[in-house]
N, C-alpha and C. Protein backbone atom coordinates (compact mmCIF):
# COMPACT_ATOMS: atom_id res chain seq x y z
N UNK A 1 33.41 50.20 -32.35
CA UNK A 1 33.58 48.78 -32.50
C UNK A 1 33.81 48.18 -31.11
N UNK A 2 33.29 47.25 -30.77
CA UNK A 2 33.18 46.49 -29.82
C UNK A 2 34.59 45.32 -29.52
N UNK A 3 35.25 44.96 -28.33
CA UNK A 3 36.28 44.04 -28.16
C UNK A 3 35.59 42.85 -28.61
N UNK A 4 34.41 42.80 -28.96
CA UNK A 4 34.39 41.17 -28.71
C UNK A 4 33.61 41.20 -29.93
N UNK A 5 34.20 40.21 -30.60
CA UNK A 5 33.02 39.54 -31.71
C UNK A 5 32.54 38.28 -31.44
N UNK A 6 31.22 38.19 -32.19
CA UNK A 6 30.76 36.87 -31.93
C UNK A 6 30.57 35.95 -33.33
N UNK A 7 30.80 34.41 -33.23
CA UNK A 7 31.48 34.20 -34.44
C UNK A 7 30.56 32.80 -34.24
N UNK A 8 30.11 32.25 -35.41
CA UNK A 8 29.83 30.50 -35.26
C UNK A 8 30.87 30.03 -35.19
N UNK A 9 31.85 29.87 -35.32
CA UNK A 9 33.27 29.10 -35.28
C UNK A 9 34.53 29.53 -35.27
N UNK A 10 34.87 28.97 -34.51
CA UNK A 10 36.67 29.52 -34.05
C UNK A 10 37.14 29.55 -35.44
N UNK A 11 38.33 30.48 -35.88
CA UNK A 11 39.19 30.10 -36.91
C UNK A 11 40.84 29.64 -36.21
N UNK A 12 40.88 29.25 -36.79
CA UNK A 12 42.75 28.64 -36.80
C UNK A 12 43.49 30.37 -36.71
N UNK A 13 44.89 29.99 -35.66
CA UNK A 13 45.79 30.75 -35.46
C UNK A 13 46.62 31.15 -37.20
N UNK A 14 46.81 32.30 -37.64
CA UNK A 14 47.18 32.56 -38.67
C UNK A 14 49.06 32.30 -38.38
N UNK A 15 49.34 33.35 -37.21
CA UNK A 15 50.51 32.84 -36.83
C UNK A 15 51.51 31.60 -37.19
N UNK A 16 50.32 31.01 -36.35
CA UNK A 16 50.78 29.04 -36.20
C UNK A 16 50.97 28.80 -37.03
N UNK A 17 50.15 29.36 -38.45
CA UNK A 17 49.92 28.20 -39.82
C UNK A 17 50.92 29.22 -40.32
N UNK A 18 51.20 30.02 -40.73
CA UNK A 18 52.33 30.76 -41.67
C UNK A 18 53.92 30.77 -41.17
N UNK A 19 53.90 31.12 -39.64
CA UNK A 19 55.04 31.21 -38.99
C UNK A 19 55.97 29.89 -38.37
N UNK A 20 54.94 28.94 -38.32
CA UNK A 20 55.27 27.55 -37.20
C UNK A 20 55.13 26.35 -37.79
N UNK A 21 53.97 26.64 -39.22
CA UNK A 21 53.74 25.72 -40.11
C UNK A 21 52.84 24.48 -39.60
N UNK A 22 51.74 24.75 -38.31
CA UNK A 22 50.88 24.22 -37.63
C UNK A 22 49.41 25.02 -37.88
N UNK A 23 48.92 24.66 -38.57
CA UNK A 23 47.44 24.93 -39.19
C UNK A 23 46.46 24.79 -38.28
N UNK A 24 46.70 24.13 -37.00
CA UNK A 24 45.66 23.11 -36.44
C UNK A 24 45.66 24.06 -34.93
N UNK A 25 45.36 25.15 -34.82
CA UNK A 25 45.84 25.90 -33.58
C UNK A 25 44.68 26.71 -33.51
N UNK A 26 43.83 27.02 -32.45
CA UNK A 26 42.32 27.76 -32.61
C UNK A 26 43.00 28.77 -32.17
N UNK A 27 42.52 30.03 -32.94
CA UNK A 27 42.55 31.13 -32.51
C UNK A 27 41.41 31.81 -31.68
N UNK A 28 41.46 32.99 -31.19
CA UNK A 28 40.63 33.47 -30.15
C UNK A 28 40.25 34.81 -30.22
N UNK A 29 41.33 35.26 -30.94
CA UNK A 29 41.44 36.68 -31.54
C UNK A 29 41.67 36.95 -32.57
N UNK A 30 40.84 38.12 -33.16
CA UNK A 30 41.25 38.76 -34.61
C UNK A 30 41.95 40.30 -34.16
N UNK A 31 42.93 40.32 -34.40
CA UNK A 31 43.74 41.82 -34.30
C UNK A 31 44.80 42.36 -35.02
N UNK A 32 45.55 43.55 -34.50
CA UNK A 32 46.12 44.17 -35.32
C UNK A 32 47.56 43.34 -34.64
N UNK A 33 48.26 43.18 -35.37
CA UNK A 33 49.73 42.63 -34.42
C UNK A 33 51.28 43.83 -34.93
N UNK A 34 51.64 43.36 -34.13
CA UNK A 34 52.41 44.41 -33.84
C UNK A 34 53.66 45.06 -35.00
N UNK A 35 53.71 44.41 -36.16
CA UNK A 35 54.37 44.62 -37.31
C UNK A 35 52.92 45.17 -38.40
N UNK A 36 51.79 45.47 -37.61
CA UNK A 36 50.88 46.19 -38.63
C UNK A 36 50.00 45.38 -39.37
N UNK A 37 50.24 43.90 -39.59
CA UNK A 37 49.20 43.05 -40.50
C UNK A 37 48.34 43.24 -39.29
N UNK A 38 47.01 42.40 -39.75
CA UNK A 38 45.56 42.06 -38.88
C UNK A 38 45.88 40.41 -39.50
N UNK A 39 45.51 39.69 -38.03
CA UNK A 39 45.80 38.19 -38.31
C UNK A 39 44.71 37.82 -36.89
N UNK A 40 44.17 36.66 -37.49
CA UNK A 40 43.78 35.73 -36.09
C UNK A 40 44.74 34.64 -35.59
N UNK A 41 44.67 35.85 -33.78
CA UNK A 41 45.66 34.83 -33.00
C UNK A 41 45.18 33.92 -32.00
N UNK A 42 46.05 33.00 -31.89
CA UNK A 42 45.61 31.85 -30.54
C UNK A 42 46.10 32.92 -29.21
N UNK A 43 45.75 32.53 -27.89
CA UNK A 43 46.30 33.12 -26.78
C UNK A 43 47.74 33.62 -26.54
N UNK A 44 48.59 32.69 -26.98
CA UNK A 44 50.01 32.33 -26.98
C UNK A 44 50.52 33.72 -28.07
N UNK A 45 50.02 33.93 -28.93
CA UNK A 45 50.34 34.47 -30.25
C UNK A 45 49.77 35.87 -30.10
N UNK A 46 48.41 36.05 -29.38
CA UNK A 46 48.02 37.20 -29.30
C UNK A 46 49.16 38.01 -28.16
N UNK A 47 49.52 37.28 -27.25
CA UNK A 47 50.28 38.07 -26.14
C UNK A 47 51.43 38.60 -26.75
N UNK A 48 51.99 38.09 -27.78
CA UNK A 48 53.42 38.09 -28.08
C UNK A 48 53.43 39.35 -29.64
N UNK A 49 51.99 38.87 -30.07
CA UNK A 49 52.10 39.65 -31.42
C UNK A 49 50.79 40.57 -31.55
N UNK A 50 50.02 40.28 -30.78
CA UNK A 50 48.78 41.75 -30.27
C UNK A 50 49.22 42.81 -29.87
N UNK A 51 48.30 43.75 -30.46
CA UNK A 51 48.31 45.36 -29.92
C UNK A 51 47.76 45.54 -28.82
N UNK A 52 46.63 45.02 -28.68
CA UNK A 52 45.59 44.90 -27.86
C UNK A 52 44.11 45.08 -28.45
N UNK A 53 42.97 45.30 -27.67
CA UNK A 53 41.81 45.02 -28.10
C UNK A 53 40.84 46.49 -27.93
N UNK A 54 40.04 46.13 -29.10
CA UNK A 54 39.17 47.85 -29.32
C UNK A 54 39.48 48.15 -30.64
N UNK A 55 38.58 49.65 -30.70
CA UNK A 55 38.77 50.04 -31.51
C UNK A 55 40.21 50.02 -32.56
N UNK A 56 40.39 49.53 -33.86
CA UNK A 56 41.34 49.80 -34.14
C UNK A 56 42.79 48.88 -34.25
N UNK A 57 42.22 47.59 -33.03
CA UNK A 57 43.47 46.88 -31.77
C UNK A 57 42.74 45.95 -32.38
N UNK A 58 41.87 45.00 -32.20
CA UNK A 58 41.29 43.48 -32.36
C UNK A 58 39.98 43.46 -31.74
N UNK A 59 39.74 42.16 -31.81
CA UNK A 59 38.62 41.76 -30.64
C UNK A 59 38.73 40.42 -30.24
N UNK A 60 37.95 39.87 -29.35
CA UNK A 60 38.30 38.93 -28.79
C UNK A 60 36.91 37.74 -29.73
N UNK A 61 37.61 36.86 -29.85
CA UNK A 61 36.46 36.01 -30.41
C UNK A 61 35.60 35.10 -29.98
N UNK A 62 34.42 35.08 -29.95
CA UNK A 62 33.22 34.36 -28.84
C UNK A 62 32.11 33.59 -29.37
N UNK A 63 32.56 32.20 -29.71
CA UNK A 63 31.47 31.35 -30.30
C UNK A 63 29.89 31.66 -29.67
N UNK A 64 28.86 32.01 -30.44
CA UNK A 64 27.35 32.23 -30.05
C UNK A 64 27.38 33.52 -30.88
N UNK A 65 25.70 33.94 -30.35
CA UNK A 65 25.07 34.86 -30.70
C UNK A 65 25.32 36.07 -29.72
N UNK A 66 25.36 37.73 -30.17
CA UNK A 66 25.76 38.58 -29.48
C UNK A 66 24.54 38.78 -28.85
N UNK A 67 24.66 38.36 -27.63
CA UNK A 67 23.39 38.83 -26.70
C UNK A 67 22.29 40.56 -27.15
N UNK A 68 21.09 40.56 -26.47
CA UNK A 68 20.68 41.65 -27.30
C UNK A 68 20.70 42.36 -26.05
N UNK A 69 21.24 44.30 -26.49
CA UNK A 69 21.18 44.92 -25.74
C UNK A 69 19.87 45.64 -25.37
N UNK A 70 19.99 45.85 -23.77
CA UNK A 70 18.47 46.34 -23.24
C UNK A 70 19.01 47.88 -22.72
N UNK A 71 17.95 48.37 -23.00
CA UNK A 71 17.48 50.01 -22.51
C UNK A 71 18.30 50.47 -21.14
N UNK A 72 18.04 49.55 -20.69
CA UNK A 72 18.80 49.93 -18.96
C UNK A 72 20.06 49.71 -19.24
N UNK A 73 21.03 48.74 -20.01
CA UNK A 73 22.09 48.99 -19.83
C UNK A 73 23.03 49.87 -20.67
N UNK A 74 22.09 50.75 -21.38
CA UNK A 74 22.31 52.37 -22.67
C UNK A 74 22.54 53.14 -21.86
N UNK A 75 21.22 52.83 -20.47
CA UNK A 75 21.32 54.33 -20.08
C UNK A 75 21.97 54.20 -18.68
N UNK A 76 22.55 52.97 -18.32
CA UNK A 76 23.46 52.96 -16.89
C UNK A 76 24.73 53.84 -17.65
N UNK A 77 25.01 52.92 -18.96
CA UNK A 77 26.31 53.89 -19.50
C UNK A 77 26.29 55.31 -19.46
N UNK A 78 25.09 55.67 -19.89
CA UNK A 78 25.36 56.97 -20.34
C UNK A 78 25.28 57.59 -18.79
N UNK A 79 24.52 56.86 -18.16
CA UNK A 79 24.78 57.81 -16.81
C UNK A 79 26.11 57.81 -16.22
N UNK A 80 27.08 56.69 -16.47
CA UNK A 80 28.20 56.83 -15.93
C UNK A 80 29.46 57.74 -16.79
N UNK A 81 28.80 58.02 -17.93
CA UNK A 81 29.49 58.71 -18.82
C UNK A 81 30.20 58.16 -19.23
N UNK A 82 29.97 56.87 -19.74
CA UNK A 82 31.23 55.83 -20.52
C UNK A 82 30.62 56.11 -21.86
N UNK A 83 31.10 56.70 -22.98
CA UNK A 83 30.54 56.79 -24.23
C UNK A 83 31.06 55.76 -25.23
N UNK A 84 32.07 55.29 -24.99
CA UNK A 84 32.24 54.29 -25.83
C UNK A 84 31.54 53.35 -25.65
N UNK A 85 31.67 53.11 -24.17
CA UNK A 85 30.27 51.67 -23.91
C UNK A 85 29.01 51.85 -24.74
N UNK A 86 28.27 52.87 -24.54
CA UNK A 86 27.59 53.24 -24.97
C UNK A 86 27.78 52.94 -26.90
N UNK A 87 28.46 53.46 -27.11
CA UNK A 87 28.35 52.94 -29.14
C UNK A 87 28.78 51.39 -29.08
N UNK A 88 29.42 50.77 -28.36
CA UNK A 88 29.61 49.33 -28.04
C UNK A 88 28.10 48.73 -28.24
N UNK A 89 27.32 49.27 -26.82
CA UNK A 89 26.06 48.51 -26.85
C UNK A 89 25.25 48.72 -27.88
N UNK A 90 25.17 50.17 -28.46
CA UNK A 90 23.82 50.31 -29.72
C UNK A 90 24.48 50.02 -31.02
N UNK A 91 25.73 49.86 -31.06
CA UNK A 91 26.42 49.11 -32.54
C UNK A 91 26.05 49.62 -33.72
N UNK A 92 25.39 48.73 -34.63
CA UNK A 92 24.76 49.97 -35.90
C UNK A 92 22.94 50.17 -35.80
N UNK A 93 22.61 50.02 -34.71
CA UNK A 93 21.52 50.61 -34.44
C UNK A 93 21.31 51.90 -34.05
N UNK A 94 20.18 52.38 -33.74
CA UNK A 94 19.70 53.67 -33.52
C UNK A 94 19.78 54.34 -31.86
N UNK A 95 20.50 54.57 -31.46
CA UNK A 95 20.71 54.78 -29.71
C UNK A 95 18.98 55.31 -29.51
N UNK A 96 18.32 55.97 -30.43
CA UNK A 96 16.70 56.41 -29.83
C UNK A 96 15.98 55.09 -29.56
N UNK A 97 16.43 54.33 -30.15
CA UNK A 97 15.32 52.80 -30.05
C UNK A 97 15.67 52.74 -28.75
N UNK A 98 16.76 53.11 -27.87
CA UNK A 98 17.29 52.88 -26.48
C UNK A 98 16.75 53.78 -25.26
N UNK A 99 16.68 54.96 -25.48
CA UNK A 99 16.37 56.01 -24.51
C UNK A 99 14.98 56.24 -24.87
């Protein structure tokens, strides 16, 4: 799983609206926070109540389309031996469509 998702639209801080009783707060992140729920946080909220990001941790949230990955940057990874990058970039595709 990749840090970053890509989303048509921000959602609201879950935090804000349950904890602060402010609904109206964009979040930026979807993650795991640190008492174990998964909530989308604003900046403020992720620092304080994020695990961090990745596998497992959250991701960061990014209005648009997820750019498409190219051949050269499969196999810079794999030459540098970053393997996670690597399942990052081919996602639920086929890594052969790549090499």
């Amino acid at each position: 799983m990749s840090s970053t998702a890509y989303v048509q639209q921000l959602p609201m801080c879950d935090i804000h609206k349950y904890e602060h009783g402010n609904p109206n707060i964009v979040a930026r992140y979807d993650g795991r926070t640190v008492t174990g729920q998964w909530a989308n946080m604003c900046d403020q909220c992720f620092a304080s109540h994020g695990t961090g990001l990745g596998t497992g941790y959250g991701q960061e949230l990014v209005i648009g389309d997820e750019p498409e990955t190219t051949p050269e940057q499969v196999h810079d990874a794999i030459s540098r031996g970053a393997i996670d990058e690597v399942w990052d970039l081919v996602g639920d595709g086929d890594i052969l469509d790549f090499i």
